[in-house]
N, C-alpha and C. Protein backbone atom coordinates (compact mmCIF):
# COMPACT_ATOMS: atom_id res chain seq x y z
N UNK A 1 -67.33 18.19 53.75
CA UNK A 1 -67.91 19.37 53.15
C UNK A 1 -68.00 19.19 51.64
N UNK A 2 -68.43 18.15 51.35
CA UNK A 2 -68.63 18.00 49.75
C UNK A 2 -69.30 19.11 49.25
N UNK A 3 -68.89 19.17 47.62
CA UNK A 3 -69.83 19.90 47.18
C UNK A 3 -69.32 21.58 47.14
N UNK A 4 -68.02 22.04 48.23
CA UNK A 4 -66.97 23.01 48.37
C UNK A 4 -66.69 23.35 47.17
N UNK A 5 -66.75 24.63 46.59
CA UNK A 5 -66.35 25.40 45.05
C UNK A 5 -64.69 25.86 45.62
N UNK A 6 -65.36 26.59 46.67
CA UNK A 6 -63.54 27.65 46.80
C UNK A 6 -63.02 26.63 47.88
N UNK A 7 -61.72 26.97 47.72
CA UNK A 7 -60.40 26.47 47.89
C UNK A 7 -60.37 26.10 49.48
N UNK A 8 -60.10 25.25 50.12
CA UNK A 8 -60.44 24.93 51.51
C UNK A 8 -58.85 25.10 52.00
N UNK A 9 -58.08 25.23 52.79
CA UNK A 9 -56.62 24.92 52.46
C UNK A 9 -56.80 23.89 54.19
N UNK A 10 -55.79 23.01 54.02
CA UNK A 10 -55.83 21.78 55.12
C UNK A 10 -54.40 21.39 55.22
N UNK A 11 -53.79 21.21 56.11
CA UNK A 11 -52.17 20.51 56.63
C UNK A 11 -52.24 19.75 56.63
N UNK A 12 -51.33 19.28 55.82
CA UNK A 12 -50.63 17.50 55.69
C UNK A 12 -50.07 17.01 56.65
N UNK A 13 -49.23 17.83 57.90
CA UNK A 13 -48.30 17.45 59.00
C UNK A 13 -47.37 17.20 58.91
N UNK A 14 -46.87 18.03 57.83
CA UNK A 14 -45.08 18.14 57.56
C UNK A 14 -44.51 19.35 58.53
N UNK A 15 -43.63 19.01 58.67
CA UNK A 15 -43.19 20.17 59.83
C UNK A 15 -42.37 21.06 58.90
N UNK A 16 -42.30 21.89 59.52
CA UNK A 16 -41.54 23.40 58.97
C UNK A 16 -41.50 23.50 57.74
N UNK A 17 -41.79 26.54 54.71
CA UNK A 17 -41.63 27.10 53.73
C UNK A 17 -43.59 27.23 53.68
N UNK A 18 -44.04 27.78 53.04
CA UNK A 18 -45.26 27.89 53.03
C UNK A 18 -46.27 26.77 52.35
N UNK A 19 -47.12 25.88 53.70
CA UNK A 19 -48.05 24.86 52.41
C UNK A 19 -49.27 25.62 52.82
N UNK A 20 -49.60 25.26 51.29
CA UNK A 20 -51.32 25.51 51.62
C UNK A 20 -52.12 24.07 50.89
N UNK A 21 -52.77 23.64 51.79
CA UNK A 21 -53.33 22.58 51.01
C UNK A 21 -54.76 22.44 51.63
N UNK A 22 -55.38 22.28 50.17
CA UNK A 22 -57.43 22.17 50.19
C UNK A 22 -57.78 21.54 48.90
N UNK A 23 -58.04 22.86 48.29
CA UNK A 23 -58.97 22.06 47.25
C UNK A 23 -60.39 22.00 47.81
N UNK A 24 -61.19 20.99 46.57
CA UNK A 24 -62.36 20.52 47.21
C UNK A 24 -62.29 19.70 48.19
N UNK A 25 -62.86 19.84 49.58
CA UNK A 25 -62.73 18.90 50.92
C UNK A 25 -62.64 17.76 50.42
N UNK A 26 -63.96 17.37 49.49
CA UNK A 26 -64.58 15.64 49.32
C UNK A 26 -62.87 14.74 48.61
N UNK A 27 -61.92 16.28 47.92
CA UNK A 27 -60.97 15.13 47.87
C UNK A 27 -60.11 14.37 48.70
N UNK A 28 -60.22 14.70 50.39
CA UNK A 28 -59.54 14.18 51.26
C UNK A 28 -60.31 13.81 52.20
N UNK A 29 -61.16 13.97 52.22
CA UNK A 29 -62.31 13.79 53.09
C UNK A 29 -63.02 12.19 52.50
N UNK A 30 -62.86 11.77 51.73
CA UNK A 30 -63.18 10.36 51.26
C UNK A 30 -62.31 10.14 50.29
N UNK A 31 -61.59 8.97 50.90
CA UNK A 31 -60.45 7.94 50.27
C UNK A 31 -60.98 7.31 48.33
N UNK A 32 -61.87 7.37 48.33
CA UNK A 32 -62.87 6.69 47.34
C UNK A 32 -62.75 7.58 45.95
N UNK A 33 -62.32 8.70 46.16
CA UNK A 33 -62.84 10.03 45.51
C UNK A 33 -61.49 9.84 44.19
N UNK A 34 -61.97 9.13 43.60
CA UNK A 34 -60.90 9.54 42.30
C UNK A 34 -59.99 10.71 41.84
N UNK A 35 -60.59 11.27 42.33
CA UNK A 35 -60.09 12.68 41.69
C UNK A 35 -58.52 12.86 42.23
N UNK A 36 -58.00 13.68 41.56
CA UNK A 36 -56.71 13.97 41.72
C UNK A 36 -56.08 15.41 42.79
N UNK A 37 -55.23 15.29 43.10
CA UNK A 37 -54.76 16.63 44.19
C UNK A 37 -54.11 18.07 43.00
N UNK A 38 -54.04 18.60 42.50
CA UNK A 38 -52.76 19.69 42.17
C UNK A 38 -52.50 20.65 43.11
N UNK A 39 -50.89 20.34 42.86
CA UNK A 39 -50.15 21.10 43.64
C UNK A 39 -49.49 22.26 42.66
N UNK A 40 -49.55 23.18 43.39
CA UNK A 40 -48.50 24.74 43.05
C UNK A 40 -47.41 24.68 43.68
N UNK A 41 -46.27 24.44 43.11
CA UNK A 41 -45.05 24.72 43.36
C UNK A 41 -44.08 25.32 43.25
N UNK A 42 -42.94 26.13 44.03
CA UNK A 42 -41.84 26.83 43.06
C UNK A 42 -40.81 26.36 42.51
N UNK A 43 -40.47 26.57 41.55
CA UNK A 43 -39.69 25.66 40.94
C UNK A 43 -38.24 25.23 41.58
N UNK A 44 -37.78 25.93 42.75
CA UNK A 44 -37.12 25.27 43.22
C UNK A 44 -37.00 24.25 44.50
N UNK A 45 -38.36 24.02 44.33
CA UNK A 45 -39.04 23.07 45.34
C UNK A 45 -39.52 21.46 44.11
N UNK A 46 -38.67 21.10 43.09
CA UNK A 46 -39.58 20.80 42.18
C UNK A 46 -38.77 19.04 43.03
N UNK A 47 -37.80 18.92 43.51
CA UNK A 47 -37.86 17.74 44.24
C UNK A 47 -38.35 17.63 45.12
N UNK A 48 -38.24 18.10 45.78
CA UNK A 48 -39.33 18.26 47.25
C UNK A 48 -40.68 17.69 47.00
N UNK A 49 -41.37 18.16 46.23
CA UNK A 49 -42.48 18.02 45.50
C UNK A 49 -42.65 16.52 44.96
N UNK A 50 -41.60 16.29 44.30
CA UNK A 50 -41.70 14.71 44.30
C UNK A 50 -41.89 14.03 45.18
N UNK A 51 -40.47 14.31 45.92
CA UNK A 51 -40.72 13.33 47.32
C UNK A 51 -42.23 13.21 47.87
N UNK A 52 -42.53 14.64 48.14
CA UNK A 52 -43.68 14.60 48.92
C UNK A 52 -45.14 13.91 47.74
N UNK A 53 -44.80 13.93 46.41
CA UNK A 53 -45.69 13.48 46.29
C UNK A 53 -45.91 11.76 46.29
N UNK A 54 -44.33 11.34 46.32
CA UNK A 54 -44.46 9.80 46.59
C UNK A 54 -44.87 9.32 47.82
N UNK A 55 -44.52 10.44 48.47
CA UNK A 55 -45.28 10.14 50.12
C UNK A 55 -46.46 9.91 50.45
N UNK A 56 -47.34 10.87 49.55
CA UNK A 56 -48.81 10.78 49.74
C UNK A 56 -49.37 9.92 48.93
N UNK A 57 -49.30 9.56 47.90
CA UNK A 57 -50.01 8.77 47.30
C UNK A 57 -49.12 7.17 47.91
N UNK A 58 -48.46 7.29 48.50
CA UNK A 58 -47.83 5.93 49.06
C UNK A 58 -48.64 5.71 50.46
N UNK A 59 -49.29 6.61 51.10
CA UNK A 59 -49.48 6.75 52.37
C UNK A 59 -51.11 6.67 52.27
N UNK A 60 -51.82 6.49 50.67
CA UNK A 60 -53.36 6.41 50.35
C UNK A 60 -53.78 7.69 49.60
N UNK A 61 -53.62 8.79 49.41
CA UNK A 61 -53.51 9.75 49.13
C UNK A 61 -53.97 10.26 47.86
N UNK A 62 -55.15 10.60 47.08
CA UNK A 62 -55.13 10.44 45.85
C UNK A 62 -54.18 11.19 44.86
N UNK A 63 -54.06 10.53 43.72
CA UNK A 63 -52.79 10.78 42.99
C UNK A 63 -52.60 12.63 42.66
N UNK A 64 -51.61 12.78 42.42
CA UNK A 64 -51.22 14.11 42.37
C UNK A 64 -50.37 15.02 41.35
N UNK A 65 -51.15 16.20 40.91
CA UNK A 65 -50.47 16.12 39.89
C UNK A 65 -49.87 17.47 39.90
N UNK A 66 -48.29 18.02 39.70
CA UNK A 66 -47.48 18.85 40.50
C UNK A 66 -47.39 20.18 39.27
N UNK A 67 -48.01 21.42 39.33
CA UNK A 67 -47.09 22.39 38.40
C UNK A 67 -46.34 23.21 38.68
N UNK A 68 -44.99 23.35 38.29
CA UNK A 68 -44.16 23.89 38.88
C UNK A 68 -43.77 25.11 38.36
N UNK A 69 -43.53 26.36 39.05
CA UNK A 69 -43.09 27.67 38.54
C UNK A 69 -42.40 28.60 39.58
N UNK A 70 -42.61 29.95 38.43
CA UNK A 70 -41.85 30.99 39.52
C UNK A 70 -43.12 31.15 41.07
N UNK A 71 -42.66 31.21 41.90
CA UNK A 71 -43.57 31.42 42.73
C UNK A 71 -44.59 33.02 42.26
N UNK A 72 -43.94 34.08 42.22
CA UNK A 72 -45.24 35.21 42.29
C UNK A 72 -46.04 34.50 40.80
N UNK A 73 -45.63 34.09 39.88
CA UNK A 73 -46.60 34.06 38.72
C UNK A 73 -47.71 32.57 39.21
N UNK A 74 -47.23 32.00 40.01
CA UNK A 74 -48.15 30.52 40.53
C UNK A 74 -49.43 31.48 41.27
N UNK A 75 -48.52 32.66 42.13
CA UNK A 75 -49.74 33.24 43.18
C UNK A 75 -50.30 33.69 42.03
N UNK A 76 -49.73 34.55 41.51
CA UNK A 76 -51.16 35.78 40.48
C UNK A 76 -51.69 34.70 39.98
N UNK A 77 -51.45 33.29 39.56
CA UNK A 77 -52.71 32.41 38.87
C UNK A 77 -53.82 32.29 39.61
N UNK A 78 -53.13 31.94 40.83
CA UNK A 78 -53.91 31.28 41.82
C UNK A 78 -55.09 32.15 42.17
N UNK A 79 -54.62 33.35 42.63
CA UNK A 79 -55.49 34.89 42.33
C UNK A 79 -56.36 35.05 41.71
N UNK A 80 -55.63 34.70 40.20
CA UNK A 80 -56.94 34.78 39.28
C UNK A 80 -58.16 33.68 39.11
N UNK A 81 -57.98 33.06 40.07
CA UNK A 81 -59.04 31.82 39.83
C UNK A 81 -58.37 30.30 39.83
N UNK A 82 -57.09 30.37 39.59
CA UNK A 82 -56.79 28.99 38.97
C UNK A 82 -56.95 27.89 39.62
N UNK A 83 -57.50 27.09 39.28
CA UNK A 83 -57.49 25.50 40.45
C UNK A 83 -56.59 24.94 41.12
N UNK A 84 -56.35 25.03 42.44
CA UNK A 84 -54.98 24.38 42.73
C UNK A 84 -55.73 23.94 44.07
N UNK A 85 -55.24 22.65 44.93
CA UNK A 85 -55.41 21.97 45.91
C UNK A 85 -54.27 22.64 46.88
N UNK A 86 -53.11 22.92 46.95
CA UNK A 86 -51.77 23.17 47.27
C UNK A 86 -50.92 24.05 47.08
N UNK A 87 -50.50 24.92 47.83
CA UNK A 87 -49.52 25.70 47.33
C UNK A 87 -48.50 26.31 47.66
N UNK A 88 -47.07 25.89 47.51
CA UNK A 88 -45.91 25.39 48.36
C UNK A 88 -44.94 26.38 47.83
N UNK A 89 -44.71 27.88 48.10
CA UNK A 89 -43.92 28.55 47.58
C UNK A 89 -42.71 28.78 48.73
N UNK A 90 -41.38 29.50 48.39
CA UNK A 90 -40.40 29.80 49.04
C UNK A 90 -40.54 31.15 49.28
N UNK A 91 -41.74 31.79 49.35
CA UNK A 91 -41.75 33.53 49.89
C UNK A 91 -43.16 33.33 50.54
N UNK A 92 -43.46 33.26 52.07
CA UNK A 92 -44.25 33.34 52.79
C UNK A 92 -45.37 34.40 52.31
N UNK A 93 -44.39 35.65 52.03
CA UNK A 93 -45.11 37.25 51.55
C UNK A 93 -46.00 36.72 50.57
N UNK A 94 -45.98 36.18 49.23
CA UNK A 94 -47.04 36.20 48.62
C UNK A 94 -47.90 35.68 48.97
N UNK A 95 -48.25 35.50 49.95
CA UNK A 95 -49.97 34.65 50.82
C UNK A 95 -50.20 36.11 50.57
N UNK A 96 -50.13 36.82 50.96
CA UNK A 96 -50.39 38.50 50.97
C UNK A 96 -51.40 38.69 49.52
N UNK A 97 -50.71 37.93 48.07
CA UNK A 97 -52.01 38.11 47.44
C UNK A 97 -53.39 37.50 47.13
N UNK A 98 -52.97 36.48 48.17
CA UNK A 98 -54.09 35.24 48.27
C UNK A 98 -55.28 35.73 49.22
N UNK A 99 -55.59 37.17 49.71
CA UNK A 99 -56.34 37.60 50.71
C UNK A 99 -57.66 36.77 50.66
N UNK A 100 -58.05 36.50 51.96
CA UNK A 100 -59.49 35.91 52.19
C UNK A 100 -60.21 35.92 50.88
N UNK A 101 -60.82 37.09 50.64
CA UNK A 101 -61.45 37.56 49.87
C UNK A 101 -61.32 36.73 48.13
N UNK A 102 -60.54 36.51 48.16
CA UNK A 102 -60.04 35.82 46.95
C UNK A 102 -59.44 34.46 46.70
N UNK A 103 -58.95 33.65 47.95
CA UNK A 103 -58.41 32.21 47.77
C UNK A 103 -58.51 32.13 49.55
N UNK A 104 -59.58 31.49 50.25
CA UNK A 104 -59.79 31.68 51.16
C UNK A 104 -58.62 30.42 51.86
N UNK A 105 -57.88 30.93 52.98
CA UNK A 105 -56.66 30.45 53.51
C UNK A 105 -56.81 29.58 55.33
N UNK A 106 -56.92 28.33 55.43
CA UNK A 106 -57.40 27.86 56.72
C UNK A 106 -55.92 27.33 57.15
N UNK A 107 -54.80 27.09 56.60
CA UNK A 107 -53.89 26.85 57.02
C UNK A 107 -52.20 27.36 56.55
N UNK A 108 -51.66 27.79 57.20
CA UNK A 108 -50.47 28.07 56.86
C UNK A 108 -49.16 27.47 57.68
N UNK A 109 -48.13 26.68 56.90
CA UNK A 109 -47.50 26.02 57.85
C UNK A 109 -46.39 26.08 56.87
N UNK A 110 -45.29 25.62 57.82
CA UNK A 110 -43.53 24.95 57.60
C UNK A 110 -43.18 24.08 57.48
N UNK A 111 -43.14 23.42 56.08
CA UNK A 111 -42.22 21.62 55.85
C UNK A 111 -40.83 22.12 55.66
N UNK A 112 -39.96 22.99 55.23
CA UNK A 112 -38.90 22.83 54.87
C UNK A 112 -38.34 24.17 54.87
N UNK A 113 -36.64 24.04 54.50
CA UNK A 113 -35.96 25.24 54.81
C UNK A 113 -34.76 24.94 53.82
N UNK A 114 -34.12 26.06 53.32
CA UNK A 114 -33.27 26.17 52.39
C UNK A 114 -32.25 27.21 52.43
N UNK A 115 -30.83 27.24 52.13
CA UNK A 115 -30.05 28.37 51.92
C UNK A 115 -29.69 28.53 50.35
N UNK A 116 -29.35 30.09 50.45
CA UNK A 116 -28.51 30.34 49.13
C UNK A 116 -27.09 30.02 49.10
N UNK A 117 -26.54 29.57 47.69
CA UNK A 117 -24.95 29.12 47.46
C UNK A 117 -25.00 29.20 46.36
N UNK A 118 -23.68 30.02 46.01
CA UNK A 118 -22.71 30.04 44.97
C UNK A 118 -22.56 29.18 44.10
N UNK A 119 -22.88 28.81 43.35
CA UNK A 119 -22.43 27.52 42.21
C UNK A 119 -22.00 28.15 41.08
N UNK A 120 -20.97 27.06 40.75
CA UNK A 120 -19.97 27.01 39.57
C UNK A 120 -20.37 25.52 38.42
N UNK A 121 -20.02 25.70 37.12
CA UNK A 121 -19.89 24.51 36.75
C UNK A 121 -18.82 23.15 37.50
N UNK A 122 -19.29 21.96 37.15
CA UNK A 122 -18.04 21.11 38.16
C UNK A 122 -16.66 21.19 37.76
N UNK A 123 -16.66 22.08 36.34
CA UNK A 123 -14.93 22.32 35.82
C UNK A 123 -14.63 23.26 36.13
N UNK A 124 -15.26 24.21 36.59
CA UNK A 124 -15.19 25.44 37.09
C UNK A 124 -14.22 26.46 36.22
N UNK A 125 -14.66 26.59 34.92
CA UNK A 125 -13.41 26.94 34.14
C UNK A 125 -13.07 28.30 34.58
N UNK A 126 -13.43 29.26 35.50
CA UNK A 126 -13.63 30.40 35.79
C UNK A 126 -12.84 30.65 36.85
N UNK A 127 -12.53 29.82 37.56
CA UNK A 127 -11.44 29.88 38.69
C UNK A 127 -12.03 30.34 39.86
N UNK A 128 -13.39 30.20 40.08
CA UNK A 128 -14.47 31.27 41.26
C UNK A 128 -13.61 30.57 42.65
N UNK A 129 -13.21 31.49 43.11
CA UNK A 129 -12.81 30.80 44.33
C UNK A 129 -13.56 31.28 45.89
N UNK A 130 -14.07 33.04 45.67
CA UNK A 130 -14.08 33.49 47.05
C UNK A 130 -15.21 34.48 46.54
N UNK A 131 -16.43 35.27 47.63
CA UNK A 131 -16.68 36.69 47.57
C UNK A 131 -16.59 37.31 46.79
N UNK A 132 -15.43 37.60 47.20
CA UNK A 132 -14.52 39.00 45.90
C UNK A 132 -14.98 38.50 44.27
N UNK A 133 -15.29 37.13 44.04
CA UNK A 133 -15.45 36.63 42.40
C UNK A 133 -16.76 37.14 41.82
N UNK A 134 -18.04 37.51 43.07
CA UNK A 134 -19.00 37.90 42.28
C UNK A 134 -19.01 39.10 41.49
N UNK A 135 -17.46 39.75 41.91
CA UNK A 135 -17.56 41.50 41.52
C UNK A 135 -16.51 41.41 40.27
N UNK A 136 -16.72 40.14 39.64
CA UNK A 136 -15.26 40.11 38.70
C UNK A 136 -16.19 40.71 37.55
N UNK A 137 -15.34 41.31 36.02
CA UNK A 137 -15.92 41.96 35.00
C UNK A 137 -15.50 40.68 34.19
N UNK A 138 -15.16 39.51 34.68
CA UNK A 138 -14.34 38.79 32.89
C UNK A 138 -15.48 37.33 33.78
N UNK A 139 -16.11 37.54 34.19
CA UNK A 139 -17.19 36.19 33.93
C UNK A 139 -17.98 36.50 33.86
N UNK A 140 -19.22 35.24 33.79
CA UNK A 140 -20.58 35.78 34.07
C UNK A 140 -21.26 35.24 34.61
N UNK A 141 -22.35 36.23 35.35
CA UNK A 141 -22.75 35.73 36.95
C UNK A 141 -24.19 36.01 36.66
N UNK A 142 -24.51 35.17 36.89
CA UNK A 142 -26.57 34.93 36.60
C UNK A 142 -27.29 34.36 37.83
N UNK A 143 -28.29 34.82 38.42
CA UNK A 143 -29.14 34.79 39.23
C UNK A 143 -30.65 35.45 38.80
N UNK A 144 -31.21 34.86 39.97
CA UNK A 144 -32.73 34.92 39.73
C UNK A 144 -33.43 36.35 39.67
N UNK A 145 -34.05 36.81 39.11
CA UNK A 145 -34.98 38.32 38.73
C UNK A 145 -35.74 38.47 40.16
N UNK A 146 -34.89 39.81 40.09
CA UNK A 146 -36.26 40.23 41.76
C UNK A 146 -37.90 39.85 41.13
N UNK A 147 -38.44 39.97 42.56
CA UNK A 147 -39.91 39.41 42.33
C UNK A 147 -40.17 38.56 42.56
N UNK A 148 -39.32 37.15 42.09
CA UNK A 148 -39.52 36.33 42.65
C UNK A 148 -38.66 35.37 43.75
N UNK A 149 -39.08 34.35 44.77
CA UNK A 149 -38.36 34.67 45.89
C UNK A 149 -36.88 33.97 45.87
N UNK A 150 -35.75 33.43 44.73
CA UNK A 150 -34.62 33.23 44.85
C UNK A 150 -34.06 34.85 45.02
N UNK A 151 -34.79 35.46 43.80
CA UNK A 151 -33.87 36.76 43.66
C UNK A 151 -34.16 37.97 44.47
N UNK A 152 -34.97 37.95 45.53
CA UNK A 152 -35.27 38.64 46.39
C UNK A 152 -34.07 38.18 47.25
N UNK A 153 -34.22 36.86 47.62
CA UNK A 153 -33.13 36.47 48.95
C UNK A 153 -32.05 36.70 48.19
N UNK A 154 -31.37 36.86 47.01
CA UNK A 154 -29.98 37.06 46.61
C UNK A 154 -30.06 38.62 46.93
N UNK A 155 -30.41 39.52 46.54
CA UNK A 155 -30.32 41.28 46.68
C UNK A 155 -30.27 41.01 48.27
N UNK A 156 -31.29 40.53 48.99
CA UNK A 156 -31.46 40.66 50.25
C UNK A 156 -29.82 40.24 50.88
N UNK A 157 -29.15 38.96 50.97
CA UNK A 157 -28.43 38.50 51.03
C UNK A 157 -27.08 39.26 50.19
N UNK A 158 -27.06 39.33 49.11
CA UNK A 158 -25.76 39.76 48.52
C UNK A 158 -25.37 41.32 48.12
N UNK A 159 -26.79 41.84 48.22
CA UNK A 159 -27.03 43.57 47.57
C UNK A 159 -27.12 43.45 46.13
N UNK A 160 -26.33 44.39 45.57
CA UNK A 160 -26.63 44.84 44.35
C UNK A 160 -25.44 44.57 43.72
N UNK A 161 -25.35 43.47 43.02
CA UNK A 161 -24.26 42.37 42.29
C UNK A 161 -24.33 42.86 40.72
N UNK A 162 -23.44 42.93 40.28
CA UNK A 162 -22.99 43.10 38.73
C UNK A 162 -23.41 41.95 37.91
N UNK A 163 -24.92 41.14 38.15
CA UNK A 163 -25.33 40.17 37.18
C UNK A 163 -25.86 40.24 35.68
N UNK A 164 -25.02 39.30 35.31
CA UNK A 164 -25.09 39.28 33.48
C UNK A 164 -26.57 39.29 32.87
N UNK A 165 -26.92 37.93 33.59
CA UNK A 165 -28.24 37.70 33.63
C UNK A 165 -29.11 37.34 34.07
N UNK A 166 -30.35 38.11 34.22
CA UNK A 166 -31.38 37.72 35.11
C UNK A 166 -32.86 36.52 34.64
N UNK A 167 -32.45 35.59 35.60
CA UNK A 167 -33.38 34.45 34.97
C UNK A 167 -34.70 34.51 36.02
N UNK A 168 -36.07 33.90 35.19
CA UNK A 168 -37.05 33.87 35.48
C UNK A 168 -37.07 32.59 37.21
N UNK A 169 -36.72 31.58 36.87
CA UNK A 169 -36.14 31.08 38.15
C UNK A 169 -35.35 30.39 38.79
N UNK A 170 -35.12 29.60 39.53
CA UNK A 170 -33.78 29.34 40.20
C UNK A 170 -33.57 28.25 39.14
N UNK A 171 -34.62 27.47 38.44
CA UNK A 171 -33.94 26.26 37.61
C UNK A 171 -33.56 26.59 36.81
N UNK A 172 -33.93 27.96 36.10
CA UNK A 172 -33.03 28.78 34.93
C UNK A 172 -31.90 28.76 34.92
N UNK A 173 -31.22 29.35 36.30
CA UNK A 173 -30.12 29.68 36.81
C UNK A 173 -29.20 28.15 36.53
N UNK A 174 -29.89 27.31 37.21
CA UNK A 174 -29.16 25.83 37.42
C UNK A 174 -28.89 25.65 36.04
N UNK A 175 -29.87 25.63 35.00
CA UNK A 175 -29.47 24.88 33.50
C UNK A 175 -28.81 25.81 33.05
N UNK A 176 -28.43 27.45 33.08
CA UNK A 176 -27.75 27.94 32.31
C UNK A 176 -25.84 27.35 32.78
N UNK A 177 -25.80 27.13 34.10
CA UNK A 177 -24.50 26.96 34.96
C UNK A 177 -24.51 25.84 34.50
N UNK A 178 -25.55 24.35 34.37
CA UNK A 178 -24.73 22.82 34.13
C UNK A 178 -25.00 22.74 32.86
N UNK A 179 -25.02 23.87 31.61
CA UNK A 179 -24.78 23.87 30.53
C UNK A 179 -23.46 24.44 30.07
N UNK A 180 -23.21 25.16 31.01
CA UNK A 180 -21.48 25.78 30.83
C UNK A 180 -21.95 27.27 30.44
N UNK A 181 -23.04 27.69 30.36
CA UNK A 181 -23.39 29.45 29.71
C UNK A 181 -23.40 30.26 30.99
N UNK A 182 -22.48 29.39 32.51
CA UNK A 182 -22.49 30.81 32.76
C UNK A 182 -21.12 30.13 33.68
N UNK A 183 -20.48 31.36 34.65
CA UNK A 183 -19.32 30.96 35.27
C UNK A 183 -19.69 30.85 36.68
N UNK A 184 -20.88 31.72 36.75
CA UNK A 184 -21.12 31.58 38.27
C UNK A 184 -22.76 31.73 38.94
N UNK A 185 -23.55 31.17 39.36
CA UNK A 185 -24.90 31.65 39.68
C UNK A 185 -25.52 31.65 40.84
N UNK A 186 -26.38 32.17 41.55
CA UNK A 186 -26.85 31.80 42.94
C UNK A 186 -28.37 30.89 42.62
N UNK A 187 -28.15 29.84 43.71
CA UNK A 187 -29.15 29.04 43.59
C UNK A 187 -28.96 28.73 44.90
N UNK A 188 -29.96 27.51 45.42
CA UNK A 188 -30.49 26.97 46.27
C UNK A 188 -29.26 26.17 46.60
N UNK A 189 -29.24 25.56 48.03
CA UNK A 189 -28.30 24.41 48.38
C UNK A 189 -28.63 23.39 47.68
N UNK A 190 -30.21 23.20 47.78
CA UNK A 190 -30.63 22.05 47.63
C UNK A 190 -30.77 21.97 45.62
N UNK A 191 -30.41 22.81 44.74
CA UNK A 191 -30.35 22.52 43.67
C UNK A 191 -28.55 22.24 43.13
N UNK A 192 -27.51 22.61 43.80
CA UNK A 192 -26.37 21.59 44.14
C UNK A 192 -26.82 20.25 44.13
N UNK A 193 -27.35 20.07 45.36
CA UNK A 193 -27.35 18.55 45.84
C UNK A 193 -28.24 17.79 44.35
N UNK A 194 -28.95 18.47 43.88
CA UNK A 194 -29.43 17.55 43.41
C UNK A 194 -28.97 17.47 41.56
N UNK A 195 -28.19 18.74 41.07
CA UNK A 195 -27.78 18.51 39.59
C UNK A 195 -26.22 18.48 40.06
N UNK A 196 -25.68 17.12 39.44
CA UNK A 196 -24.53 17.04 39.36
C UNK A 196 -23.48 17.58 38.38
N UNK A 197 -23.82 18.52 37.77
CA UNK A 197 -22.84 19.34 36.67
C UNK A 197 -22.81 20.38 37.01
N UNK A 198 -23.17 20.50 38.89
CA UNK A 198 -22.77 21.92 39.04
C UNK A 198 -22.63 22.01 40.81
N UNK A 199 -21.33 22.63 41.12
CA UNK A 199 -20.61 22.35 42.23
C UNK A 199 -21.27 24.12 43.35
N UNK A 200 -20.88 23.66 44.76
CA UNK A 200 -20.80 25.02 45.24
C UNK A 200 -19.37 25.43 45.28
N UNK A 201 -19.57 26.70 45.10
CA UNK A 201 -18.00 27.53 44.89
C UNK A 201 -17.54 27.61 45.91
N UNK A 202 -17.75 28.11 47.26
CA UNK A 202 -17.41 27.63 48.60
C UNK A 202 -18.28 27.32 49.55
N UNK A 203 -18.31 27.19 50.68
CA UNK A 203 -18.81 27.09 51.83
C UNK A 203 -19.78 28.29 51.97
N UNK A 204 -21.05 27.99 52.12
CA UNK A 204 -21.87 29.37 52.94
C UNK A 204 -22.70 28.75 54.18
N UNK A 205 -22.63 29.62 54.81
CA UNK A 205 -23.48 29.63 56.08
C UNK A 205 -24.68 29.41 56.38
N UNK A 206 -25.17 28.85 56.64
CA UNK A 206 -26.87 28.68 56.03
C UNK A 206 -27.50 29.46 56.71
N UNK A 207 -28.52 30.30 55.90
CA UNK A 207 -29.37 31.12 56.33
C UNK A 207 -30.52 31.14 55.43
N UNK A 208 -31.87 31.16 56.49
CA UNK A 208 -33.22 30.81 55.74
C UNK A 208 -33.87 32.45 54.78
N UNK A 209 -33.68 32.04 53.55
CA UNK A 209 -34.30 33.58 52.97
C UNK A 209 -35.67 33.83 53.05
């Protein structure tokens, strides 16, 4: 379908979080086509995103180039017009502002899954040991701003927590904790695993937000 203005969206065949992927057809539709992919991402998908983009351009794929943010401000771009091939957020709901009418949608699918956890710095100078620590008055506990989807699944998940501060998104959260500016924050499992200056405080259960 060369020659496609609006947004085609097409599955890669990753199994199980929301992709949308199009663009102009002719860029997958012929191997030849120089042109590049962009992807919309949320920023706490910003490894994921790697991986997957070493995958595709390893697998023939033309090269790809990743911007990463809060998820609702990626949708309202996207909304407003913005060019994107891809778009890989952690809140299913905002397809909701992508209506036909405006970013026309041919595929919606599941590569991946994630829980929320507690993290501490790895010195943990705060002593966080349990629950009961998010309700303490002598630390400080930072998580993500409703709206977008870490801090939706934390209210959803934890209620209405005594947080110091509310960050724009989950990588906020991560650099304020493996900088030492905070004692305690909710983030992703998978942003543990991947910054080492910042530990989970205990064990949680995994559950998909």
């Amino acid at each position: 379908m060369p020659g496609t203005a609006i947004p085609k969206l097409l599955t890669v065949g990753l199994v199980t979080l929301g992709l949308l992927m199009g663009g102009a057809c002719s860029l997958l539709d012929d191997d030849s086509n120089g042109d590049r992919l962009t992807v919309f991402g949320a920023s706490s998908l910003t490894d994921v995103i790697s991986d997957l983009a070493t995958a595709w351009e390893s697998a023939g794929g033309p090269g790809l180039v990743a911007v990463v943010g809060g998820s609702n401000h990626l949708a309202a771009q996207l909304r407003d017009g913005a060019p994107a091939d891809v778009f890989i957020t952690a809140d299913a709901a905002l397809f909701e502002l992508l209506a036909p009418d405006r970013v026309p949608i041919a595929v919606l699918d599941r590569f991946t899954a994630n829980h929320l956890v507690v993290a501490v710095p790895i010195d943990d100078p705060a002593g966080i040991r349990g629950p009961a620590d998010l309700r303490r008055t002598d630390t400080i506990l930072v998580a993500c701003v409703t709206g977008v989807p870490c801090g939706d699944a934390t209210f959803e998940r934890y209620g209405d927590l005594p947080i110091d501060s509310y960050e724009p998104s989950v990588r906020a959260v991560v650099t304020r904790l493996a900088l030492g500016e905070a004692d305690l924050g909710i983030v992703y499992a998978t942003d543990v695993a991947a910054e080492p200056r910042i530990t989970a405080a205990w064990d949680e259960p995994p559950t998909c937000p």
